[in-house]
PDB file of N, CA and C in Angstrom:
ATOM      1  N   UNK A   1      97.343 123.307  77.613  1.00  0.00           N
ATOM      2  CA  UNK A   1      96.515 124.387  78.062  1.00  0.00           C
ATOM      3  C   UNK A   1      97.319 125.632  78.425  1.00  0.00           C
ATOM      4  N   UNK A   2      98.474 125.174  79.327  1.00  0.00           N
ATOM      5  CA  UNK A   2      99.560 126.379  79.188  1.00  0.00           C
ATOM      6  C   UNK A   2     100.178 127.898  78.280  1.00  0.00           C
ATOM      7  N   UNK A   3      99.832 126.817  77.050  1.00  0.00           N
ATOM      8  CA  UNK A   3     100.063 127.376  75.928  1.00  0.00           C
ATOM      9  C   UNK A   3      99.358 128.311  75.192  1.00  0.00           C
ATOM     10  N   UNK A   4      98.343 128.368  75.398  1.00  0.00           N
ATOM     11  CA  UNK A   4      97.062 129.164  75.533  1.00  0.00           C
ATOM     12  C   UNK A   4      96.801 130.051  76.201  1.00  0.00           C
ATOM     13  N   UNK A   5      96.678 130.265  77.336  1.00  0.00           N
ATOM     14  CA  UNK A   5      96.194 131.158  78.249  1.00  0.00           C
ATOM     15  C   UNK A   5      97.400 131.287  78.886  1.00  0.00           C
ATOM     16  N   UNK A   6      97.799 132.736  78.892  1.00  0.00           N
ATOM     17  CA  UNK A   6      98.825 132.995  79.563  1.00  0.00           C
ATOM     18  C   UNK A   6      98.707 133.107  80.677  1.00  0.00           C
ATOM     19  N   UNK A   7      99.869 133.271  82.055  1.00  0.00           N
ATOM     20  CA  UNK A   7      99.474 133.717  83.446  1.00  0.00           C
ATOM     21  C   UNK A   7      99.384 135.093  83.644  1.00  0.00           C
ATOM     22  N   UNK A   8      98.036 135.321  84.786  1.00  0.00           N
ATOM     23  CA  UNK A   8      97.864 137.002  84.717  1.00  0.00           C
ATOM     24  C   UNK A   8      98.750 137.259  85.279  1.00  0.00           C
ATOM     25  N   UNK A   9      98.941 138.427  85.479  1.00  0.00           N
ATOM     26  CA  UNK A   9     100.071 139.527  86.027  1.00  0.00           C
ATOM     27  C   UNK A   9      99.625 140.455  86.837  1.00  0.00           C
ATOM     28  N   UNK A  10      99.840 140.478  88.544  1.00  0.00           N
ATOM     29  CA  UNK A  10      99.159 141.478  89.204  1.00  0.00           C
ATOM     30  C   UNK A  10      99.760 142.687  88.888  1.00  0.00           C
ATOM     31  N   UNK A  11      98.536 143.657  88.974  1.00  0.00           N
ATOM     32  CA  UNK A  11      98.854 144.835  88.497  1.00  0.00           C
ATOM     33  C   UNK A  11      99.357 145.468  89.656  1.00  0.00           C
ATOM     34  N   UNK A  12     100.662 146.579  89.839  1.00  0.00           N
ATOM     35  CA  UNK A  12     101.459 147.558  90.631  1.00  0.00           C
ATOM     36  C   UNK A  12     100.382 147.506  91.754  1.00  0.00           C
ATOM     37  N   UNK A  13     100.614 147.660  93.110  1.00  0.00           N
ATOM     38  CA  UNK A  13      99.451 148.406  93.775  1.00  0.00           C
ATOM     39  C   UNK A  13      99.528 150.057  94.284  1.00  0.00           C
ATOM     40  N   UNK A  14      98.889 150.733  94.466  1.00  0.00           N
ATOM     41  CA  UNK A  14      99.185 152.109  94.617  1.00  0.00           C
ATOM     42  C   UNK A  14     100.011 152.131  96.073  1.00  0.00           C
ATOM     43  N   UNK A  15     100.493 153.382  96.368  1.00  0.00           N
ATOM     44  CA  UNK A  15     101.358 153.705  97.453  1.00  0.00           C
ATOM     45  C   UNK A  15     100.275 153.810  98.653  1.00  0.00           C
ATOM     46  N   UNK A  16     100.536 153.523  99.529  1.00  0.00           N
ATOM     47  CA  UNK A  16      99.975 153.713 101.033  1.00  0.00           C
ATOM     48  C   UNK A  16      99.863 155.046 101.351  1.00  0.00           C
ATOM     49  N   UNK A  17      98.436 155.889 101.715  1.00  0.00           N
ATOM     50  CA  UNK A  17      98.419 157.398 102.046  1.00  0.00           C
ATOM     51  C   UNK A  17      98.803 156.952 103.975  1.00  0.00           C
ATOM     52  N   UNK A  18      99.746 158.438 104.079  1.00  0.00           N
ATOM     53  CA  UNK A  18      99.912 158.342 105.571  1.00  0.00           C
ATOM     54  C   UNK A  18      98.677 158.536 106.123  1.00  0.00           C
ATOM     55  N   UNK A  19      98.856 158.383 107.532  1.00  0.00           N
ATOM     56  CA  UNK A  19      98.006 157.697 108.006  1.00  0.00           C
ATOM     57  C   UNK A  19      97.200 159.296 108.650  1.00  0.00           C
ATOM     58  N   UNK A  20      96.010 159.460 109.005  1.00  0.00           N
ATOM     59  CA  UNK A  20      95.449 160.724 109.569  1.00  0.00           C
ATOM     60  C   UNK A  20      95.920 160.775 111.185  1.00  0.00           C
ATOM     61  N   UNK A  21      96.242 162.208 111.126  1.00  0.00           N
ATOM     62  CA  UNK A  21      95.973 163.158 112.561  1.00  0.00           C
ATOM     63  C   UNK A  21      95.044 162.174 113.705  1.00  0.00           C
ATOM     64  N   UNK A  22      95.416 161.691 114.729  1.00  0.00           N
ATOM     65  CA  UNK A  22      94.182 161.477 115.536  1.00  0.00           C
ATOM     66  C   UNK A  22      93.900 162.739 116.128  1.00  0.00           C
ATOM     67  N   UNK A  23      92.047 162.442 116.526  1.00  0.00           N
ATOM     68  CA  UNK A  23      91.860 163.908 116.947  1.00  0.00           C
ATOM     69  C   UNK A  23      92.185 163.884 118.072  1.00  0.00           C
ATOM     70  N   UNK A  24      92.095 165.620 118.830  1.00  0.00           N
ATOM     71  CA  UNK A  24      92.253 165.909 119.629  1.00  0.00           C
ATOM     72  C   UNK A  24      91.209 165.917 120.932  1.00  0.00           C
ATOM     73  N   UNK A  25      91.355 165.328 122.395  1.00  0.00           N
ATOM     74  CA  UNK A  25      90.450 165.372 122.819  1.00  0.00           C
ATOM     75  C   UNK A  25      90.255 166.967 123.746  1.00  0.00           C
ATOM     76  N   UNK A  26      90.273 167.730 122.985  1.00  0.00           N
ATOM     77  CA  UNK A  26      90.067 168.748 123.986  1.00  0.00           C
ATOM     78  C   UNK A  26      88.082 169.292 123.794  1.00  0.00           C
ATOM     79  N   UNK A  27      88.329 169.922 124.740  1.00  0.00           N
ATOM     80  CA  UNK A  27      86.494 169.867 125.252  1.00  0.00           C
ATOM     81  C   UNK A  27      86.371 171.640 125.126  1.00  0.00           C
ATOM     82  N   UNK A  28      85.578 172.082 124.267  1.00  0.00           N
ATOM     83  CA  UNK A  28      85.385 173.652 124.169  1.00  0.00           C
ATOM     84  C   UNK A  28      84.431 173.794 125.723  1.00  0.00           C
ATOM     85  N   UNK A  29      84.419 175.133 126.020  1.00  0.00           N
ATOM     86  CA  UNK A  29      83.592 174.942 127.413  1.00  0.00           C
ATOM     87  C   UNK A  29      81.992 175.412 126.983  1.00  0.00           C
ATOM     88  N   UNK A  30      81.978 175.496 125.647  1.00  0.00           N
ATOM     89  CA  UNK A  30      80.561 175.681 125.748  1.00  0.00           C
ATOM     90  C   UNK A  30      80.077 173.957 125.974  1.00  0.00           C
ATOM     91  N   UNK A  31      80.631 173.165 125.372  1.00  0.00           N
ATOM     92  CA  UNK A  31      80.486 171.762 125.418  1.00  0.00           C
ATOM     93  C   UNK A  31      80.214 171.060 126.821  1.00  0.00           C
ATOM     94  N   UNK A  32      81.641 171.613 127.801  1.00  0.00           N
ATOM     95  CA  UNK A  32      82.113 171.487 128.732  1.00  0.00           C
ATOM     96  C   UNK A  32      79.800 171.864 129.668  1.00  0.00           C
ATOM     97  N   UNK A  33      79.979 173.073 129.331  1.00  0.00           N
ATOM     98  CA  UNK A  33      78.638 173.620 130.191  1.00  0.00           C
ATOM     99  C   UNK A  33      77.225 172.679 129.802  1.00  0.00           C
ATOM    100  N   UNK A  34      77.388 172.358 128.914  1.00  0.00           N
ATOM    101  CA  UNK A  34      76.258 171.603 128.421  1.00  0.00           C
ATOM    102  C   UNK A  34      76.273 170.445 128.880  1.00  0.00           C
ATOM    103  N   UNK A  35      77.599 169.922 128.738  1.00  0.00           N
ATOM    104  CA  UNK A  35      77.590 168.109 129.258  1.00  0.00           C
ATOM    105  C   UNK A  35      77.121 168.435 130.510  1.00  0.00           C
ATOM    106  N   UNK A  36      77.763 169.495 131.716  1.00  0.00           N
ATOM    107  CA  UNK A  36      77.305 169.149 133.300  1.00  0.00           C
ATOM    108  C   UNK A  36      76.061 169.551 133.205  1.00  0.00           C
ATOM    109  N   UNK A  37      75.440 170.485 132.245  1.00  0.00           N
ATOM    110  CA  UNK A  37      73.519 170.655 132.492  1.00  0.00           C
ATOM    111  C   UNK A  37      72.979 169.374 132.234  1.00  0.00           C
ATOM    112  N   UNK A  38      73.613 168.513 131.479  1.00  0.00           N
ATOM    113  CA  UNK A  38      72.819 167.002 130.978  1.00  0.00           C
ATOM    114  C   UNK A  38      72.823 166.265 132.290  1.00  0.00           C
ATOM    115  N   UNK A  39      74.136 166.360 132.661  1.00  0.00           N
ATOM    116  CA  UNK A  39      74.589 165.268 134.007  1.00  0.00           C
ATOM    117  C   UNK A  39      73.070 166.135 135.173  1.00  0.00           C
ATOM    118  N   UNK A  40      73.792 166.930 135.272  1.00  0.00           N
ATOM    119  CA  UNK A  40      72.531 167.830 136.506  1.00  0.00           C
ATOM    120  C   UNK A  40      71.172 167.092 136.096  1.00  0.00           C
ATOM    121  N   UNK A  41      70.804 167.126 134.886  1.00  0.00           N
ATOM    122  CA  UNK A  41      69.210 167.009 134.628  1.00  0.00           C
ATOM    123  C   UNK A  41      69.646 165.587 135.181  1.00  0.00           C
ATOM    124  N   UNK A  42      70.439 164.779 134.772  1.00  0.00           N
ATOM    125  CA  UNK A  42      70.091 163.362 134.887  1.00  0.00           C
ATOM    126  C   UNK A  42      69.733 162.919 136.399  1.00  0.00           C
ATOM    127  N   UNK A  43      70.941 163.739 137.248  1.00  0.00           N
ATOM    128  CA  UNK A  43      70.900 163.489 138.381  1.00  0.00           C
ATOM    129  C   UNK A  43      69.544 163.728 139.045  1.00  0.00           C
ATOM    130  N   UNK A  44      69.101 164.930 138.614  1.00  0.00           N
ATOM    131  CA  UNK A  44      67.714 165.496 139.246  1.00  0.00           C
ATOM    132  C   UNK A  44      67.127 164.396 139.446  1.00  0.00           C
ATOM    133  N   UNK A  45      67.090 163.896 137.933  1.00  0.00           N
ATOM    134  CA  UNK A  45      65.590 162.927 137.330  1.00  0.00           C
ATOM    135  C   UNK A  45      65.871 161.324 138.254  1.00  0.00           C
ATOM    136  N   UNK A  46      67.172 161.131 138.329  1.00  0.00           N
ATOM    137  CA  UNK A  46      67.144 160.254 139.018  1.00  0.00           C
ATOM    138  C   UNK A  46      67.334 160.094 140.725  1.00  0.00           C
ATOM    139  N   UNK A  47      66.998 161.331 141.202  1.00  0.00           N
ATOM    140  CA  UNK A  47      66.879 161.366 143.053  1.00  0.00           C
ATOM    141  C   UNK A  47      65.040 161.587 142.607  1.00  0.00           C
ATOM    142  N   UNK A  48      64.327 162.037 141.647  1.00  0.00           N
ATOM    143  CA  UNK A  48      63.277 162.709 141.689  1.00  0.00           C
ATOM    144  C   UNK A  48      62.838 160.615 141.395  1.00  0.00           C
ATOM    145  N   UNK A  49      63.318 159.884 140.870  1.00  0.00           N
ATOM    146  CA  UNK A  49      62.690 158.497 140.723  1.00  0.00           C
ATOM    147  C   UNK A  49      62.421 157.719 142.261  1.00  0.00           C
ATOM    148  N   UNK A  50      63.944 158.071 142.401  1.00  0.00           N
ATOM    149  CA  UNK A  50      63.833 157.411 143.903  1.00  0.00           C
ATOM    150  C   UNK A  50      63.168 157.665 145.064  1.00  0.00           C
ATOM    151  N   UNK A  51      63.045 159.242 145.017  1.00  0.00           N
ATOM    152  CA  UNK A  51      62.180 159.197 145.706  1.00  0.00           C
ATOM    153  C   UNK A  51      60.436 158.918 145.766  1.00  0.00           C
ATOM    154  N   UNK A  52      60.434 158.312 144.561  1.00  0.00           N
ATOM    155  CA  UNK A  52      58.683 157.841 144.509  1.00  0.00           C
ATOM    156  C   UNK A  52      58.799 156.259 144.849  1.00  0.00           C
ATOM    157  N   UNK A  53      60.007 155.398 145.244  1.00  0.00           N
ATOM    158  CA  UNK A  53      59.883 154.074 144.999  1.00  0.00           C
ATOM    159  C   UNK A  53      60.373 154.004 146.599  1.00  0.00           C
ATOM    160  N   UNK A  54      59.028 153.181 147.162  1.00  0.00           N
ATOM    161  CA  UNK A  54      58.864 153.277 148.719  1.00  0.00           C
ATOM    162  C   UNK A  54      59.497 152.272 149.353  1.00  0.00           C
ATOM    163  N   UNK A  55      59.756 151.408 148.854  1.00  0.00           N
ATOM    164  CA  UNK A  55      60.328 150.301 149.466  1.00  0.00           C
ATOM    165  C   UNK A  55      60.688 149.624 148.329  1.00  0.00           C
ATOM    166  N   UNK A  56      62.117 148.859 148.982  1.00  0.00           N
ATOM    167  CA  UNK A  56      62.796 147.963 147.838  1.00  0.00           C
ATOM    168  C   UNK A  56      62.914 146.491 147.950  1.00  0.00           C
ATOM    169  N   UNK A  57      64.381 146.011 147.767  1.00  0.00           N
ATOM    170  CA  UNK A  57      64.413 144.107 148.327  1.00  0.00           C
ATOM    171  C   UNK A  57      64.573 144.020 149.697  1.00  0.00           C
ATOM    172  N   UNK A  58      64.805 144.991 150.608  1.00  0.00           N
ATOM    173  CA  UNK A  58      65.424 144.872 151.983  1.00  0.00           C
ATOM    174  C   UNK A  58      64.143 145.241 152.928  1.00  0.00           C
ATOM    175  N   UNK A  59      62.925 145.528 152.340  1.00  0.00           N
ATOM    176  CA  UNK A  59      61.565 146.486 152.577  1.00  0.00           C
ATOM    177  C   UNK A  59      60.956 144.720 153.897  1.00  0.00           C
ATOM    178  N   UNK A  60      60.203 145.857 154.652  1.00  0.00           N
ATOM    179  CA  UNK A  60      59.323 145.287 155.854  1.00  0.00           C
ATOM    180  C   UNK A  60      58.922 143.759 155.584  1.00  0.00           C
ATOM    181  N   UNK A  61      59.180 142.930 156.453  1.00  0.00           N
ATOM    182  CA  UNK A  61      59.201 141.478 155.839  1.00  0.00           C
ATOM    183  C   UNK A  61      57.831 141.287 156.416  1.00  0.00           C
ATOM    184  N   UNK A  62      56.827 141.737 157.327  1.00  0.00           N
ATOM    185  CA  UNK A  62      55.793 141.699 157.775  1.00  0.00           C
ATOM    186  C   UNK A  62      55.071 141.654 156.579  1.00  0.00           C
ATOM    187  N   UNK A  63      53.520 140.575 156.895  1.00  0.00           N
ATOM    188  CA  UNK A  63      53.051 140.308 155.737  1.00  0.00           C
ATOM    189  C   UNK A  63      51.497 141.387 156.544  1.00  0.00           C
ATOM    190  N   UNK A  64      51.131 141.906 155.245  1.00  0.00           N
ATOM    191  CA  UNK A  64      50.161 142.680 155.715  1.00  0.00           C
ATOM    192  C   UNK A  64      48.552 141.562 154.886  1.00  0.00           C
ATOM    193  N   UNK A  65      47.703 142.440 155.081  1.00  0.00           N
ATOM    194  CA  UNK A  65      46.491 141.778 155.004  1.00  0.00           C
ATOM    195  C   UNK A  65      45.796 141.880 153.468  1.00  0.00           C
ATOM    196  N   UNK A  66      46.099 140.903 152.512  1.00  0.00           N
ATOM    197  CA  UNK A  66      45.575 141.298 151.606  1.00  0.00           C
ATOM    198  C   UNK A  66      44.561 140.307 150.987  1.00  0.00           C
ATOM    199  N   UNK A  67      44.392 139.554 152.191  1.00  0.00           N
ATOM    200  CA  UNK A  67      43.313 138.381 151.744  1.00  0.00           C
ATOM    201  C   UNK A  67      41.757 138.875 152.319  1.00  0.00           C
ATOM    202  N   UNK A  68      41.122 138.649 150.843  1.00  0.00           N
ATOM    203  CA  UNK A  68      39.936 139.239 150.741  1.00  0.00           C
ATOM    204  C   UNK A  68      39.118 138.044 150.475  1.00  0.00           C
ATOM    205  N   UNK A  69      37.697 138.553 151.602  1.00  0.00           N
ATOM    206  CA  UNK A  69      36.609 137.716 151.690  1.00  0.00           C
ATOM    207  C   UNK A  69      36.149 137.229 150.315  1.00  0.00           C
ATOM    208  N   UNK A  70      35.775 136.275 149.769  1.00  0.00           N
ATOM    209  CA  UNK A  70      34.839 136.024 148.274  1.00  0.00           C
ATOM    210  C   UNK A  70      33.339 135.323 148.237  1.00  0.00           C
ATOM    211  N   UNK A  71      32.947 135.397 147.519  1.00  0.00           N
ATOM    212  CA  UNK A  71      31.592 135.264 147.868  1.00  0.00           C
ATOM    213  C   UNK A  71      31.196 133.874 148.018  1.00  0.00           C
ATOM    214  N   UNK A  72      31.733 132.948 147.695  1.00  0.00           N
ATOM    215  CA  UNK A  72      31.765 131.368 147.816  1.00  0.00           C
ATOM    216  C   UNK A  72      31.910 130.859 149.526  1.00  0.00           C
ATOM    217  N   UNK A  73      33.202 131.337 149.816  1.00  0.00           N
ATOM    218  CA  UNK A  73      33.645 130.724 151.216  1.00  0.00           C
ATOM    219  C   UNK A  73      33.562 131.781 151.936  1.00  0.00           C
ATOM    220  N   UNK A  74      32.512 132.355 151.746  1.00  0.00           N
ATOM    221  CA  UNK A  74      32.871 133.109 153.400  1.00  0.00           C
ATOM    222  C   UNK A  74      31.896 133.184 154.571  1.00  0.00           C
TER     223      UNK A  74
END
C-alpha cells in the first residue's frame, strides 16, 4: 500500500504578523462628562427607589391586625 500512495507533505506555514498596539486607556473628557451624568442619573434613581421602600428585613416586628372577619365564623 506504501507504494501507492505517497506520504503528504505539510505545506510551509506563513510567518507570524506582530502582534497589535494594545489600546490606550485614556478617557477624552467629553466621555469623562458623560460617564459622571450616567453615574449622577443612576445615583438619583437609586436614593429616589429607596426612598419609596418603607421598611425592610430589620422593619417593626409587631404584628399588626390583618385578620378579617368572614362570613362563615363570625
Amino acid at each position: 500500500m506504501s507504494a501507492i500512495f505517497a506520504k503528504p507533505q505539510m505545506p510551509t506555514l506563513p510567518p507570524i504578523p506582530p502582534a497589535p498596539t494594545p489600546p490606550t486607556n485614556e478617557v477624552s473628557a467629553e466621555d469623562k462628562a458623560r460617564l459622571a451624568a450616567e453615574q449622577a442619573a443612576v445615583e438619583r434613581k437609586r436614593r429616589g427607589r429607596k426612598s419609596t421602600i418603607l421598611t425592610g428585613s430589620l422593619s417593626d416586628k409587631a404584628e399588626s391586625e390583618i385578620e378579617q372577619k368572614t362570613l362563615l365564623g363570625s
